[in-house]
PDB file of N, CA and C in Angstrom:
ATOM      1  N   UNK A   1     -21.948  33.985  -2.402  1.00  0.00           N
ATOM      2  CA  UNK A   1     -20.837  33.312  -3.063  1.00  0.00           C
ATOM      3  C   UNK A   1     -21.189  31.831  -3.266  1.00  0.00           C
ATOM      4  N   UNK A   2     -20.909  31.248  -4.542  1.00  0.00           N
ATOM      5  CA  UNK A   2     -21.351  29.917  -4.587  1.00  0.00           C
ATOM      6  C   UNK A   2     -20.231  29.047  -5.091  1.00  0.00           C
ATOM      7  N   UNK A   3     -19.793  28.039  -4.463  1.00  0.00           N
ATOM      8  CA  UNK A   3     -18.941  27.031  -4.797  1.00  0.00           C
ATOM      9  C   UNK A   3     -19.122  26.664  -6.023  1.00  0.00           C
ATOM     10  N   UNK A   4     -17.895  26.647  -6.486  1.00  0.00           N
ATOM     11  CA  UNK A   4     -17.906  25.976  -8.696  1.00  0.00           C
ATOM     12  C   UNK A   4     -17.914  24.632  -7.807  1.00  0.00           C
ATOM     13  N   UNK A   5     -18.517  23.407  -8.448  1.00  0.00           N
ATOM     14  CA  UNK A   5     -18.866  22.032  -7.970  1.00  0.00           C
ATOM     15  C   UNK A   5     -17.752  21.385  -9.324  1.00  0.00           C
ATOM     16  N   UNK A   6     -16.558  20.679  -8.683  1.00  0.00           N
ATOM     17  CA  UNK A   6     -16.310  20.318  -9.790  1.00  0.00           C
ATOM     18  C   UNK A   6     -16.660  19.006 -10.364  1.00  0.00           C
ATOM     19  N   UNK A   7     -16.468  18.586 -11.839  1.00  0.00           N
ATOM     20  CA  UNK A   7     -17.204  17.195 -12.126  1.00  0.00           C
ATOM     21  C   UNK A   7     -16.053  16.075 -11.911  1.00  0.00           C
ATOM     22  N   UNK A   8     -16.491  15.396 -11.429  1.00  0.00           N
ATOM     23  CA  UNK A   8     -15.987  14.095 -11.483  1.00  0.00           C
ATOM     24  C   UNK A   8     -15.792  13.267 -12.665  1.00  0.00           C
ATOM     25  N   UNK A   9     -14.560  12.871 -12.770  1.00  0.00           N
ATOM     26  CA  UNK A   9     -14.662  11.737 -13.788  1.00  0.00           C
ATOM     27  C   UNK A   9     -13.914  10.673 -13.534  1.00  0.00           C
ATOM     28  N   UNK A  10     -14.213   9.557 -14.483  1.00  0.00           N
ATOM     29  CA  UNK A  10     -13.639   8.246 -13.982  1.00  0.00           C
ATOM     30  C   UNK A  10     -12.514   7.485 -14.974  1.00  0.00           C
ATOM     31  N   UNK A  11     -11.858   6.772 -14.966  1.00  0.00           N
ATOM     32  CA  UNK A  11     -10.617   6.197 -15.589  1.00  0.00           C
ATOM     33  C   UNK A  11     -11.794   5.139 -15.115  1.00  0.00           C
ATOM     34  N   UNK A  12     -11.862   4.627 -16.834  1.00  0.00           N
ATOM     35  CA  UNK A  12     -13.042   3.478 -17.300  1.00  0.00           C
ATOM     36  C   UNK A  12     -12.743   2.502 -16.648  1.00  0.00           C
ATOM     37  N   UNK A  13     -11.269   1.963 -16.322  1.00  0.00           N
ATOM     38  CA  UNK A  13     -11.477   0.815 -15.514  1.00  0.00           C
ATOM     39  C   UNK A  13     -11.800   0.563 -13.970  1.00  0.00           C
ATOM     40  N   UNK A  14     -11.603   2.172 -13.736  1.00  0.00           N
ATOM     41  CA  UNK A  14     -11.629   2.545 -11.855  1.00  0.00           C
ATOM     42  C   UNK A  14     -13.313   2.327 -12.483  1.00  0.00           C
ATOM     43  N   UNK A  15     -14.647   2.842 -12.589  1.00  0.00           N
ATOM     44  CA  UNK A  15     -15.643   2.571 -13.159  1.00  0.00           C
ATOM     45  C   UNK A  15     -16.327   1.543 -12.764  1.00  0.00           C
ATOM     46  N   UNK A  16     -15.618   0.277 -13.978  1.00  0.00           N
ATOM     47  CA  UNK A  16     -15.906  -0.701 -13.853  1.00  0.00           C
ATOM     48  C   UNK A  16     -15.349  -1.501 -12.440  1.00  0.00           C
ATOM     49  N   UNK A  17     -14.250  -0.987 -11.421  1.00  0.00           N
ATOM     50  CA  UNK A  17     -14.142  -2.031 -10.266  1.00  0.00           C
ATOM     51  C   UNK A  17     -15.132  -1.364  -9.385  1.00  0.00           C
ATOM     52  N   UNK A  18     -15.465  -0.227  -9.712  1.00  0.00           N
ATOM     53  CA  UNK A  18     -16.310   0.280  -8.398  1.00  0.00           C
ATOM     54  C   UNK A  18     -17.793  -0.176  -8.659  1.00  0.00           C
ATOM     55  N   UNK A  19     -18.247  -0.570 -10.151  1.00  0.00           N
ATOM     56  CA  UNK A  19     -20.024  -0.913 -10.139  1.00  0.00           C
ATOM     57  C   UNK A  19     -19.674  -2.527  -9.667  1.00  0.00           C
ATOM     58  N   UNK A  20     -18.987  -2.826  -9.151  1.00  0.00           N
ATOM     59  CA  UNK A  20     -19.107  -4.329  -8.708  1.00  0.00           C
ATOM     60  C   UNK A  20     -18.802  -4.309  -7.227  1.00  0.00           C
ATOM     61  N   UNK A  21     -18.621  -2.954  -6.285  1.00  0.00           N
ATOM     62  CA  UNK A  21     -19.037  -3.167  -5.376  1.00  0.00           C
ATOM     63  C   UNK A  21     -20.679  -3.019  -4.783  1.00  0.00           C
ATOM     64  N   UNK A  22     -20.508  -3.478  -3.492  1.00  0.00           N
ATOM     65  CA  UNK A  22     -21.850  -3.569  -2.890  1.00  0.00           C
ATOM     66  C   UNK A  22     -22.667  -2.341  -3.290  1.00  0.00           C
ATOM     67  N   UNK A  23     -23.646  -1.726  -3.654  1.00  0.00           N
ATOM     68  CA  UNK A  23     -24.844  -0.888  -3.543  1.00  0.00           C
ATOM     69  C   UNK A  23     -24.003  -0.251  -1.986  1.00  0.00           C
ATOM     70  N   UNK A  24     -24.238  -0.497  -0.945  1.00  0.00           N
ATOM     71  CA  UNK A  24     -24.095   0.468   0.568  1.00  0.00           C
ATOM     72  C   UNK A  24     -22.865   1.020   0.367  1.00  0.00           C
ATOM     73  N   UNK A  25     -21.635   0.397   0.225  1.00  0.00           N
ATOM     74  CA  UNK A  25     -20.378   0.832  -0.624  1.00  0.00           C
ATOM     75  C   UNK A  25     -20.350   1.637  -1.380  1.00  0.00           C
ATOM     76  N   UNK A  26     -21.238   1.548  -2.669  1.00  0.00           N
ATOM     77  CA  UNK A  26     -20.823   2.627  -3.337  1.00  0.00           C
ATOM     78  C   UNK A  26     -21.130   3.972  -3.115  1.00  0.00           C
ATOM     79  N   UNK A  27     -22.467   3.940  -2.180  1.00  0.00           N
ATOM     80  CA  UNK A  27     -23.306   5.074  -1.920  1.00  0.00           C
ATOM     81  C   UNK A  27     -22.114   6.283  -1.010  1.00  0.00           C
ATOM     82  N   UNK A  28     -21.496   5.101  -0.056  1.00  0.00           N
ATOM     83  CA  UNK A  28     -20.545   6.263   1.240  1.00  0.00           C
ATOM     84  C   UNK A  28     -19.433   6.656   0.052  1.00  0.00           C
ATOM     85  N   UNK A  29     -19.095   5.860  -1.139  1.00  0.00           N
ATOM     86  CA  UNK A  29     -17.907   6.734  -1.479  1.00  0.00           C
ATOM     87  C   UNK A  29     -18.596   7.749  -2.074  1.00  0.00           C
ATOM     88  N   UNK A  30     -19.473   7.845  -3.225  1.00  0.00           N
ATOM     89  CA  UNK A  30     -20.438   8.649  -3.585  1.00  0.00           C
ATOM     90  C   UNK A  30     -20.227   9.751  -2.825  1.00  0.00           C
ATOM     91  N   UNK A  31     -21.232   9.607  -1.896  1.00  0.00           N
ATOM     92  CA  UNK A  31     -21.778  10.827  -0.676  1.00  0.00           C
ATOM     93  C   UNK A  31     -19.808  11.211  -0.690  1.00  0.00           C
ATOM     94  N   UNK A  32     -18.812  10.754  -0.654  1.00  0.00           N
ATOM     95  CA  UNK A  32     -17.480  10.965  -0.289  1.00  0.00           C
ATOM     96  C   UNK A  32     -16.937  12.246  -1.366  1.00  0.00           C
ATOM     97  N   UNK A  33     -16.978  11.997  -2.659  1.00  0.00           N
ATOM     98  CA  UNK A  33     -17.090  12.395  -4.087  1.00  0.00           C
ATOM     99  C   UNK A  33     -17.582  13.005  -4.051  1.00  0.00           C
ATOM    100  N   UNK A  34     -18.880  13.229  -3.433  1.00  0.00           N
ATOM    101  CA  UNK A  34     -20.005  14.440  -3.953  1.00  0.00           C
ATOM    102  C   UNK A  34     -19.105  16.059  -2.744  1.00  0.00           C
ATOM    103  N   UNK A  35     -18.755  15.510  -1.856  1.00  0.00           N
ATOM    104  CA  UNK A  35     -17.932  16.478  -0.565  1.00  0.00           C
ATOM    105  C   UNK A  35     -16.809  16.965  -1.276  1.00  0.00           C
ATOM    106  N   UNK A  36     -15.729  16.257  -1.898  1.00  0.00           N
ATOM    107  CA  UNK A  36     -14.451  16.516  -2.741  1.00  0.00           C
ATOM    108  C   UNK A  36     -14.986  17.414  -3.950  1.00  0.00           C
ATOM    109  N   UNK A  37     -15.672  17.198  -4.863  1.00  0.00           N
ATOM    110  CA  UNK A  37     -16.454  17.640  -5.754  1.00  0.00           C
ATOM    111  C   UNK A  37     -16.886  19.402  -5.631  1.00  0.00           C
ATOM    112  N   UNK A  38     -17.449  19.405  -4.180  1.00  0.00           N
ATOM    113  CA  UNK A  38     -17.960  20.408  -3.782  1.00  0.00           C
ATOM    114  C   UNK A  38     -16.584  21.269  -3.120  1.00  0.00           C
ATOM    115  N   UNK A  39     -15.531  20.742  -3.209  1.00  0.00           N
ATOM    116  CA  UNK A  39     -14.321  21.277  -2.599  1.00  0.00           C
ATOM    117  C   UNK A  39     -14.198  21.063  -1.482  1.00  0.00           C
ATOM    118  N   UNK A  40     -15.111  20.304  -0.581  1.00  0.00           N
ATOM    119  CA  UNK A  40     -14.395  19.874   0.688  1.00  0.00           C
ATOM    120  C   UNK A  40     -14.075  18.144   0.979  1.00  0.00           C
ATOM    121  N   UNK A  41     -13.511  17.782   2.248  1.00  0.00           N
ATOM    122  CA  UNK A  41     -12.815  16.841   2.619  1.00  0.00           C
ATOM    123  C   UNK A  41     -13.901  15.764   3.474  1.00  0.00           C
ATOM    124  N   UNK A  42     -14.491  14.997   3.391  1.00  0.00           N
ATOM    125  CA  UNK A  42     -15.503  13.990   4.225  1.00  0.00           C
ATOM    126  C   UNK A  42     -14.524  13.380   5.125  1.00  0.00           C
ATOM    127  N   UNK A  43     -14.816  12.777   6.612  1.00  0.00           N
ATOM    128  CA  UNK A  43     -14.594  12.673   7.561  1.00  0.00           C
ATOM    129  C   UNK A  43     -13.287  11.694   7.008  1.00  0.00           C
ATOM    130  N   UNK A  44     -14.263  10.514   6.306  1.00  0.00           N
ATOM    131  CA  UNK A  44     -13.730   9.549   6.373  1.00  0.00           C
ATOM    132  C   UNK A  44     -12.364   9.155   5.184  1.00  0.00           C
ATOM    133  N   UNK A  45     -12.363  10.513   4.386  1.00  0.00           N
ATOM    134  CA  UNK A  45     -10.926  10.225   3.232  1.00  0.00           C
ATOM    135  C   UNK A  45      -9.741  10.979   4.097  1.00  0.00           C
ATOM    136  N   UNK A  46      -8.362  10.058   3.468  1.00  0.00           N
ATOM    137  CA  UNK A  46      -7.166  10.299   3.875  1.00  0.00           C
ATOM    138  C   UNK A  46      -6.120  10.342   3.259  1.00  0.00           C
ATOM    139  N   UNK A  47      -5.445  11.175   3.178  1.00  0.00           N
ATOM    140  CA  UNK A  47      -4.428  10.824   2.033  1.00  0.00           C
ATOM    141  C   UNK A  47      -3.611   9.672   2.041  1.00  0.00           C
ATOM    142  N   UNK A  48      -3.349   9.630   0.362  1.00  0.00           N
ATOM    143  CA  UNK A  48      -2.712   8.141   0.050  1.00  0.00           C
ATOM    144  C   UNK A  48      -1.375   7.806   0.066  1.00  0.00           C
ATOM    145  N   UNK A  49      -0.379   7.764   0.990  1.00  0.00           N
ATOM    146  CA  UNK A  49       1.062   8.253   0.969  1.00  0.00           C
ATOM    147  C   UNK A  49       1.929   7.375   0.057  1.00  0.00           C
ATOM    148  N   UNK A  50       3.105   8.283  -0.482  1.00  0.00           N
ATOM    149  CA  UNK A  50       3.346   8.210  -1.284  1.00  0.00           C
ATOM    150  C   UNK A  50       3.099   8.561  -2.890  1.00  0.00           C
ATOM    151  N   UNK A  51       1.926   9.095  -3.267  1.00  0.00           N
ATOM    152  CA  UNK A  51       1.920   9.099  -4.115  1.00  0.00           C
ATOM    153  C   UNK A  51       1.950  10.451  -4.404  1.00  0.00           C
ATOM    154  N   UNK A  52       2.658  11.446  -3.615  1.00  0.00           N
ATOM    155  CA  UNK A  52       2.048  12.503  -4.145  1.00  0.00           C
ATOM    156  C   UNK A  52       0.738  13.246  -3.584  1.00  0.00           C
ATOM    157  N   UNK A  53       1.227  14.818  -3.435  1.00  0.00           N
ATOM    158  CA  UNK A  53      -0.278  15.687  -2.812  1.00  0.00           C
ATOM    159  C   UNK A  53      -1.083  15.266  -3.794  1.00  0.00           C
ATOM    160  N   UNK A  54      -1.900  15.559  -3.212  1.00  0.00           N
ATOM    161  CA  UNK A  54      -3.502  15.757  -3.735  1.00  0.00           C
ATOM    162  C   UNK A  54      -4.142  14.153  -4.240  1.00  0.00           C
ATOM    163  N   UNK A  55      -3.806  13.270  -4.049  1.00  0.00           N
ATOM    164  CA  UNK A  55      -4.357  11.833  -4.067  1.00  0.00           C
ATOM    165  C   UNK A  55      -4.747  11.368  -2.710  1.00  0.00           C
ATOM    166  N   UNK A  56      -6.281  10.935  -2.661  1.00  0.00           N
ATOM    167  CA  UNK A  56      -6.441  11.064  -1.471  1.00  0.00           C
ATOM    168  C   UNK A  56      -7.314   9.398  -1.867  1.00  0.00           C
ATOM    169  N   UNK A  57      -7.781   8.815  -0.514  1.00  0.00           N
ATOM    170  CA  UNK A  57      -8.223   7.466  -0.690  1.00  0.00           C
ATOM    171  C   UNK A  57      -9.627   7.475   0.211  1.00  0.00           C
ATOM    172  N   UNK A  58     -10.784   6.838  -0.139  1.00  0.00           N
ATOM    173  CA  UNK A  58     -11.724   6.763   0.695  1.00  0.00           C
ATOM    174  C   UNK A  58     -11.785   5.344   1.159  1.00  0.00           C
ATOM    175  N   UNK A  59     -11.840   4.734   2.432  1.00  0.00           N
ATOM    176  CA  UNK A  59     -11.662   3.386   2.743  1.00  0.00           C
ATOM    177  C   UNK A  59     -12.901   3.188   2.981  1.00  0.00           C
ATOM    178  N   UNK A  60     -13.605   2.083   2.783  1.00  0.00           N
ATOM    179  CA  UNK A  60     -14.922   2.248   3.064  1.00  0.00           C
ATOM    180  C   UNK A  60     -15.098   0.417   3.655  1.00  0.00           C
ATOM    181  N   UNK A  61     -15.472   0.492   5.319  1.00  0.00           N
ATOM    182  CA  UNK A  61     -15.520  -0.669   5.530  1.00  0.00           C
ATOM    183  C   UNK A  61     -16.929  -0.780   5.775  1.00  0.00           C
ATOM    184  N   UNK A  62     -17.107  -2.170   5.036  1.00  0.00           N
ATOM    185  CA  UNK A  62     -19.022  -2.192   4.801  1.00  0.00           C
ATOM    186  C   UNK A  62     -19.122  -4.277   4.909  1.00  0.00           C
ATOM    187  N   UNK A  63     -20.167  -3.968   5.941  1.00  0.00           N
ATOM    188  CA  UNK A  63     -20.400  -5.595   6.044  1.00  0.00           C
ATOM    189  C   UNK A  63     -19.074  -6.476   6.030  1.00  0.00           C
ATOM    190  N   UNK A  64     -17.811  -5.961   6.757  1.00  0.00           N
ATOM    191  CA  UNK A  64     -16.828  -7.360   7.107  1.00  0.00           C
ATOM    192  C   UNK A  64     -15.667  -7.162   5.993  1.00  0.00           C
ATOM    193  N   UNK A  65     -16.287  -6.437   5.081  1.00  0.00           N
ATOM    194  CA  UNK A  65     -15.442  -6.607   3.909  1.00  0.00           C
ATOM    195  C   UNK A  65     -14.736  -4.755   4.042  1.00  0.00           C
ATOM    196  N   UNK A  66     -13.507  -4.633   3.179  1.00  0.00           N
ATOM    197  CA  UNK A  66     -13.239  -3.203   2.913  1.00  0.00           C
ATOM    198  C   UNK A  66     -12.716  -2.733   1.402  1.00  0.00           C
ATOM    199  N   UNK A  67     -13.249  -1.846   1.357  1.00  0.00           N
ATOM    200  CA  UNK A  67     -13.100  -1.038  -0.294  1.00  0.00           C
ATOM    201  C   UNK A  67     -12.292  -0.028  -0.186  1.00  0.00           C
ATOM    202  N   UNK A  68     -12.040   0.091  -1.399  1.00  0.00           N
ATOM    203  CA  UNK A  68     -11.047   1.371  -1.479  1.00  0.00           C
ATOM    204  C   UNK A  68     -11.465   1.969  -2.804  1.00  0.00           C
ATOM    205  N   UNK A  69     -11.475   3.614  -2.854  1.00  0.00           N
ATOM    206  CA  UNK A  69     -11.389   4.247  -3.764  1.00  0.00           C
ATOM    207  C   UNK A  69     -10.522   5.421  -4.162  1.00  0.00           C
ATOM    208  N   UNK A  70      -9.284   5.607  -4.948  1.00  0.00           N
ATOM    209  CA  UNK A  70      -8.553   5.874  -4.877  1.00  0.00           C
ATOM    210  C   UNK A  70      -8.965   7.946  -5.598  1.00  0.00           C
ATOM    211  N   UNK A  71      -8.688   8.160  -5.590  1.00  0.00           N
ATOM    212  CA  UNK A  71      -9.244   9.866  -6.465  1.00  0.00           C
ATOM    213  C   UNK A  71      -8.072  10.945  -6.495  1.00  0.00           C
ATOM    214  N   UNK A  72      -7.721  11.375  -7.830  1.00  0.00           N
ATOM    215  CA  UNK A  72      -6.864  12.574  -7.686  1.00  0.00           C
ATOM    216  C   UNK A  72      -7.458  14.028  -7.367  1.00  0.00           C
ATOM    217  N   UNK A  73      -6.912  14.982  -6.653  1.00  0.00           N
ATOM    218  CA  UNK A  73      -7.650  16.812  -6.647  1.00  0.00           C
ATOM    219  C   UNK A  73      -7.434  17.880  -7.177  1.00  0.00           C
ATOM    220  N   UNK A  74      -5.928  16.941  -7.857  1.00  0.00           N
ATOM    221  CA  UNK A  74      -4.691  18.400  -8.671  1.00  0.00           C
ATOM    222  C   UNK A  74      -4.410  17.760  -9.650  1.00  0.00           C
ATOM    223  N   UNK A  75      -5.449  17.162 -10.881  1.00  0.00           N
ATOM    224  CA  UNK A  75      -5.185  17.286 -12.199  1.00  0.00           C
ATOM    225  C   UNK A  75      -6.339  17.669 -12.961  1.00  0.00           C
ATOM    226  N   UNK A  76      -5.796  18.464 -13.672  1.00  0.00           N
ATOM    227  CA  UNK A  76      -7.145  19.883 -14.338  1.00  0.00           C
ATOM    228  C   UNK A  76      -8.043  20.138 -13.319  1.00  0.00           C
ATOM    229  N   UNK A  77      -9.404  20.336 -14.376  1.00  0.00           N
ATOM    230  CA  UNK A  77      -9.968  21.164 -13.399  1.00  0.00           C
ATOM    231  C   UNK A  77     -11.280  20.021 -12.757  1.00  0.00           C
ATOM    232  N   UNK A  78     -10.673  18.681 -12.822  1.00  0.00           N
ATOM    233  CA  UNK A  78     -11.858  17.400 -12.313  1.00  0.00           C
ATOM    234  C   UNK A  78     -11.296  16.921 -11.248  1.00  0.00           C
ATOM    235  N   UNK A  79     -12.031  15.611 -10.389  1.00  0.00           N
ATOM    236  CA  UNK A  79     -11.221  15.116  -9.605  1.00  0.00           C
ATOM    237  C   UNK A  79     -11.600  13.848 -10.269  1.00  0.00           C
ATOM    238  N   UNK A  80     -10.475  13.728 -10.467  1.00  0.00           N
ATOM    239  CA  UNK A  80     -10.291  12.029 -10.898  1.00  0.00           C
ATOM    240  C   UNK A  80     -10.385  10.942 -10.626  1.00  0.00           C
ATOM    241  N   UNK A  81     -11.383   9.926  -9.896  1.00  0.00           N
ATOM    242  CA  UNK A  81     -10.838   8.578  -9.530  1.00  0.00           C
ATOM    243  C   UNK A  81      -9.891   7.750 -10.486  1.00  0.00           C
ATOM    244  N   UNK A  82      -9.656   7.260 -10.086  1.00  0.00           N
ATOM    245  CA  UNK A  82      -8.245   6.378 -10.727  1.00  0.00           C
ATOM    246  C   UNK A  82      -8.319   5.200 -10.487  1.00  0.00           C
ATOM    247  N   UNK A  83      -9.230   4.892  -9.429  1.00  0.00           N
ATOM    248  CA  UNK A  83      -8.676   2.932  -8.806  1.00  0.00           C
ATOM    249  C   UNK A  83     -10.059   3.192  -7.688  1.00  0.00           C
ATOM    250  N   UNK A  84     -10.301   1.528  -8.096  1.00  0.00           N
ATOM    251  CA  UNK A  84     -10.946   0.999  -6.830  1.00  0.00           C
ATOM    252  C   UNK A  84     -11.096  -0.260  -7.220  1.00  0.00           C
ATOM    253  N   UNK A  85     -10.611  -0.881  -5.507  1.00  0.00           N
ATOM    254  CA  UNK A  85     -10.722  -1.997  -4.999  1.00  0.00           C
ATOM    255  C   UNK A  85     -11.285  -2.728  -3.719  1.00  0.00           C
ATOM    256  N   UNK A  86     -11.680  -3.813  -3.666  1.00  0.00           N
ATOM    257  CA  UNK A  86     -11.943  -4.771  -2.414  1.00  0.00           C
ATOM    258  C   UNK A  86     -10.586  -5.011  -1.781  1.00  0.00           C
ATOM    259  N   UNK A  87     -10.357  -4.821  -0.765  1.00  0.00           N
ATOM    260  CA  UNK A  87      -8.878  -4.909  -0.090  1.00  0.00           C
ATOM    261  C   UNK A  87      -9.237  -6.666   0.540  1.00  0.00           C
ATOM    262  N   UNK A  88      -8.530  -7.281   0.012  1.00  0.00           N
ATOM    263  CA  UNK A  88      -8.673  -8.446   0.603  1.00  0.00           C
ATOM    264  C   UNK A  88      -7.129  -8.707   1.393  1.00  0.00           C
ATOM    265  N   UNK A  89      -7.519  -8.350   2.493  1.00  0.00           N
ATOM    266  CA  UNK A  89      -6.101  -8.197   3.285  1.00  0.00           C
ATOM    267  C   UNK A  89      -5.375  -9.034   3.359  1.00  0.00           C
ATOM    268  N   UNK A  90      -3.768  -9.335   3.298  1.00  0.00           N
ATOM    269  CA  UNK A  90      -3.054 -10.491   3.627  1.00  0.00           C
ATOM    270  C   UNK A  90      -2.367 -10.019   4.838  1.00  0.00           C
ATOM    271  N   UNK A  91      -1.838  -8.865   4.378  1.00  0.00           N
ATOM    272  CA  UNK A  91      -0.609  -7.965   5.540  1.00  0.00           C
ATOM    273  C   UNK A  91      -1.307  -6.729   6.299  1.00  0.00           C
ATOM    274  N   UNK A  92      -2.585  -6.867   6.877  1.00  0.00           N
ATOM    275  CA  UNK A  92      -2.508  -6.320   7.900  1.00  0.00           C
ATOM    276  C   UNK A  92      -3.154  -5.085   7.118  1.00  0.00           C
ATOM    277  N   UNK A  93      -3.177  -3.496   8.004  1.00  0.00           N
ATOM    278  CA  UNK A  93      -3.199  -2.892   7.171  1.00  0.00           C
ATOM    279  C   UNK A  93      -2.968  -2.450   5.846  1.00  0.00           C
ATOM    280  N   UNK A  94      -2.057  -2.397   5.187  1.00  0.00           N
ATOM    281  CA  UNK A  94      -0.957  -2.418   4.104  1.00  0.00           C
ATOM    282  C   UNK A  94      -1.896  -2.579   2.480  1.00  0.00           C
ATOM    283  N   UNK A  95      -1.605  -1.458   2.095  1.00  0.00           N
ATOM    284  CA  UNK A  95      -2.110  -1.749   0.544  1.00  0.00           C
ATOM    285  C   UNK A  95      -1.530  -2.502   0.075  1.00  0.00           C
ATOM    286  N   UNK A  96      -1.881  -3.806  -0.525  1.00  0.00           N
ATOM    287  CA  UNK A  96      -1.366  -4.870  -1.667  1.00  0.00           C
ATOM    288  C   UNK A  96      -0.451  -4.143  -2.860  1.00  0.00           C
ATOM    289  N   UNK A  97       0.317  -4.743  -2.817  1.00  0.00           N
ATOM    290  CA  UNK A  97       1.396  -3.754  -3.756  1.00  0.00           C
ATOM    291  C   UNK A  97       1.263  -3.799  -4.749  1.00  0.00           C
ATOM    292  N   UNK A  98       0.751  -4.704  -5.801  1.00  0.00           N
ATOM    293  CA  UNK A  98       0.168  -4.913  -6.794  1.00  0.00           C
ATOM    294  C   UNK A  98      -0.926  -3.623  -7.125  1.00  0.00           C
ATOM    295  N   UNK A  99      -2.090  -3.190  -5.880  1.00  0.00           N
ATOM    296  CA  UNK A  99      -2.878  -2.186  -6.091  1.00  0.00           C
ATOM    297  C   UNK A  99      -2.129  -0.886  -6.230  1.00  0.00           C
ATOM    298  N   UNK A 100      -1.153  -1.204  -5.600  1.00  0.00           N
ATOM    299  CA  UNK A 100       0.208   0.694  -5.328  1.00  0.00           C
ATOM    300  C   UNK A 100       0.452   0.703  -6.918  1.00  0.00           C
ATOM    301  N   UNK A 101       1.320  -0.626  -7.404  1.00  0.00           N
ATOM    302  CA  UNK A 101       1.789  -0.004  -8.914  1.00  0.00           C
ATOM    303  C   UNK A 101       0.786  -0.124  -9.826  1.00  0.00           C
ATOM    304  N   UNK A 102      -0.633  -0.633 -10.030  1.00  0.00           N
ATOM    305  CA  UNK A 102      -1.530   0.068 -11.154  1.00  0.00           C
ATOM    306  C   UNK A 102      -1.848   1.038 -10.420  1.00  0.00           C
ATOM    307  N   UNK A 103      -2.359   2.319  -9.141  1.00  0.00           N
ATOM    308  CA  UNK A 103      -2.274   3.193  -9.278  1.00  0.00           C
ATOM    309  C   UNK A 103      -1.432   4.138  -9.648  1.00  0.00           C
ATOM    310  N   UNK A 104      -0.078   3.892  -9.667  1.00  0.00           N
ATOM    311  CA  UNK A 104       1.124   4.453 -10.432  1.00  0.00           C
ATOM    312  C   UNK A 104       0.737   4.516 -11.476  1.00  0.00           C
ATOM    313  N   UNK A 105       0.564   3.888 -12.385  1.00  0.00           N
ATOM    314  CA  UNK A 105       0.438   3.154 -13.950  1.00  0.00           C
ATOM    315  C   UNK A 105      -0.706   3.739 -14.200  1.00  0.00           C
ATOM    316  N   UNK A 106      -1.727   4.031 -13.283  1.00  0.00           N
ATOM    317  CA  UNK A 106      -3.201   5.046 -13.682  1.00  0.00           C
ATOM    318  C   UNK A 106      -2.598   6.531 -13.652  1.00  0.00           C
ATOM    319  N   UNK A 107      -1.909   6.943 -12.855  1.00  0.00           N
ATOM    320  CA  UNK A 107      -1.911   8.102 -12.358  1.00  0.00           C
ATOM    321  C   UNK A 107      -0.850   8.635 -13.453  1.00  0.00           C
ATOM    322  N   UNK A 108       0.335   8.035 -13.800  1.00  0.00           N
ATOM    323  CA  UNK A 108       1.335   8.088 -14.594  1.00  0.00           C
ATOM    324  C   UNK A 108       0.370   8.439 -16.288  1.00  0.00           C
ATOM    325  N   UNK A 109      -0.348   7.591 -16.423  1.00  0.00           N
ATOM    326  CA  UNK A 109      -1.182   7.518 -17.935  1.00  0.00           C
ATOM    327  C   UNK A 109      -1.736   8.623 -17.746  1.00  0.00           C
ATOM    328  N   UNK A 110      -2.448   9.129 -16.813  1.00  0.00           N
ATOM    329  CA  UNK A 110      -3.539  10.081 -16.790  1.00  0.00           C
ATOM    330  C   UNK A 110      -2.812  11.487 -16.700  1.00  0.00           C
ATOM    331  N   UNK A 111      -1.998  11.757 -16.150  1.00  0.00           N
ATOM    332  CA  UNK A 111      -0.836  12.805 -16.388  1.00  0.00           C
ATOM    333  C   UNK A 111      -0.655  13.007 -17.838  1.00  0.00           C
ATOM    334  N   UNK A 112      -0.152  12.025 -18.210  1.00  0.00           N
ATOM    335  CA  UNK A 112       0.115  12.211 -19.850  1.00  0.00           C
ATOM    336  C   UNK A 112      -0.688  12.521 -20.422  1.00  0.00           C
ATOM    337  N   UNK A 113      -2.277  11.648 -20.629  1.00  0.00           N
ATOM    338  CA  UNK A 113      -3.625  12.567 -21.195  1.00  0.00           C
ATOM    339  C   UNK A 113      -3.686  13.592 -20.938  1.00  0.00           C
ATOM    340  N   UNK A 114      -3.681  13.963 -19.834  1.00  0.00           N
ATOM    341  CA  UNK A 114      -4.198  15.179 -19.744  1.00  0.00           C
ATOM    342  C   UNK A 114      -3.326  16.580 -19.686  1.00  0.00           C
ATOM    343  N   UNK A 115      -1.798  15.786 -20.208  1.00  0.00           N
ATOM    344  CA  UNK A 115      -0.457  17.114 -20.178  1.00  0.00           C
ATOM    345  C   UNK A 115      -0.868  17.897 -21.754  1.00  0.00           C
TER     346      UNK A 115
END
């Protein structure tokens, strides 16, 4: 029996925030993507609350700094990233709320494409 691998695709601007992280960064979300892809879950993703099943987030803390990559699992037949960012923390844990409503605003658009 062989796993269908599904393809990944990217919302051009999730894309462009993720080739401006570090090289070591991008590789763990990668290796992260390539696990989701293949239909399973890597250690280190968690779901993103609030937004809804199947949006899940990979946090990736690398050299002092932390990233985020945001990815849908339940629209068609891809998994979607949607968002990524450098979390430049003010409040602690806490996603910057600003990052919560453009993933709304990604996730909301990308629904519609793809309804």
């Amino acid at each position: 029996m062989t796993r269908k691998t599904r393809p990944v695709s990217w919302i051009k601007a999730a894309l462009k925030e993720f080739e401006a992280f570090p090289g070591g960064a991008q590789s763990i979300c990668l290796a992260a993507l390539t696990i989701a892809a293949e239909g399973g879950k890597a250690d280190i993703v968690k779901p993103m609350h609030g937004m809804g099943s199947g949006v899940l987030e990979i946090p990736v803390p690398f050299k002092g700094q932390a990233f985020r990559v945001i990815y849908a699992v339940q629209l068609a037949d891809e998994i979607w990233v949607v968002h990524a960012f450098q979390k430049k923390s003010t409040q602690g844990i806490k996603t910057p709320k600003r990052e919560i409503e453009l993933l709304k605003d990604r996730l909301r658009a990308l629904k519609e494409m793809l309804a």
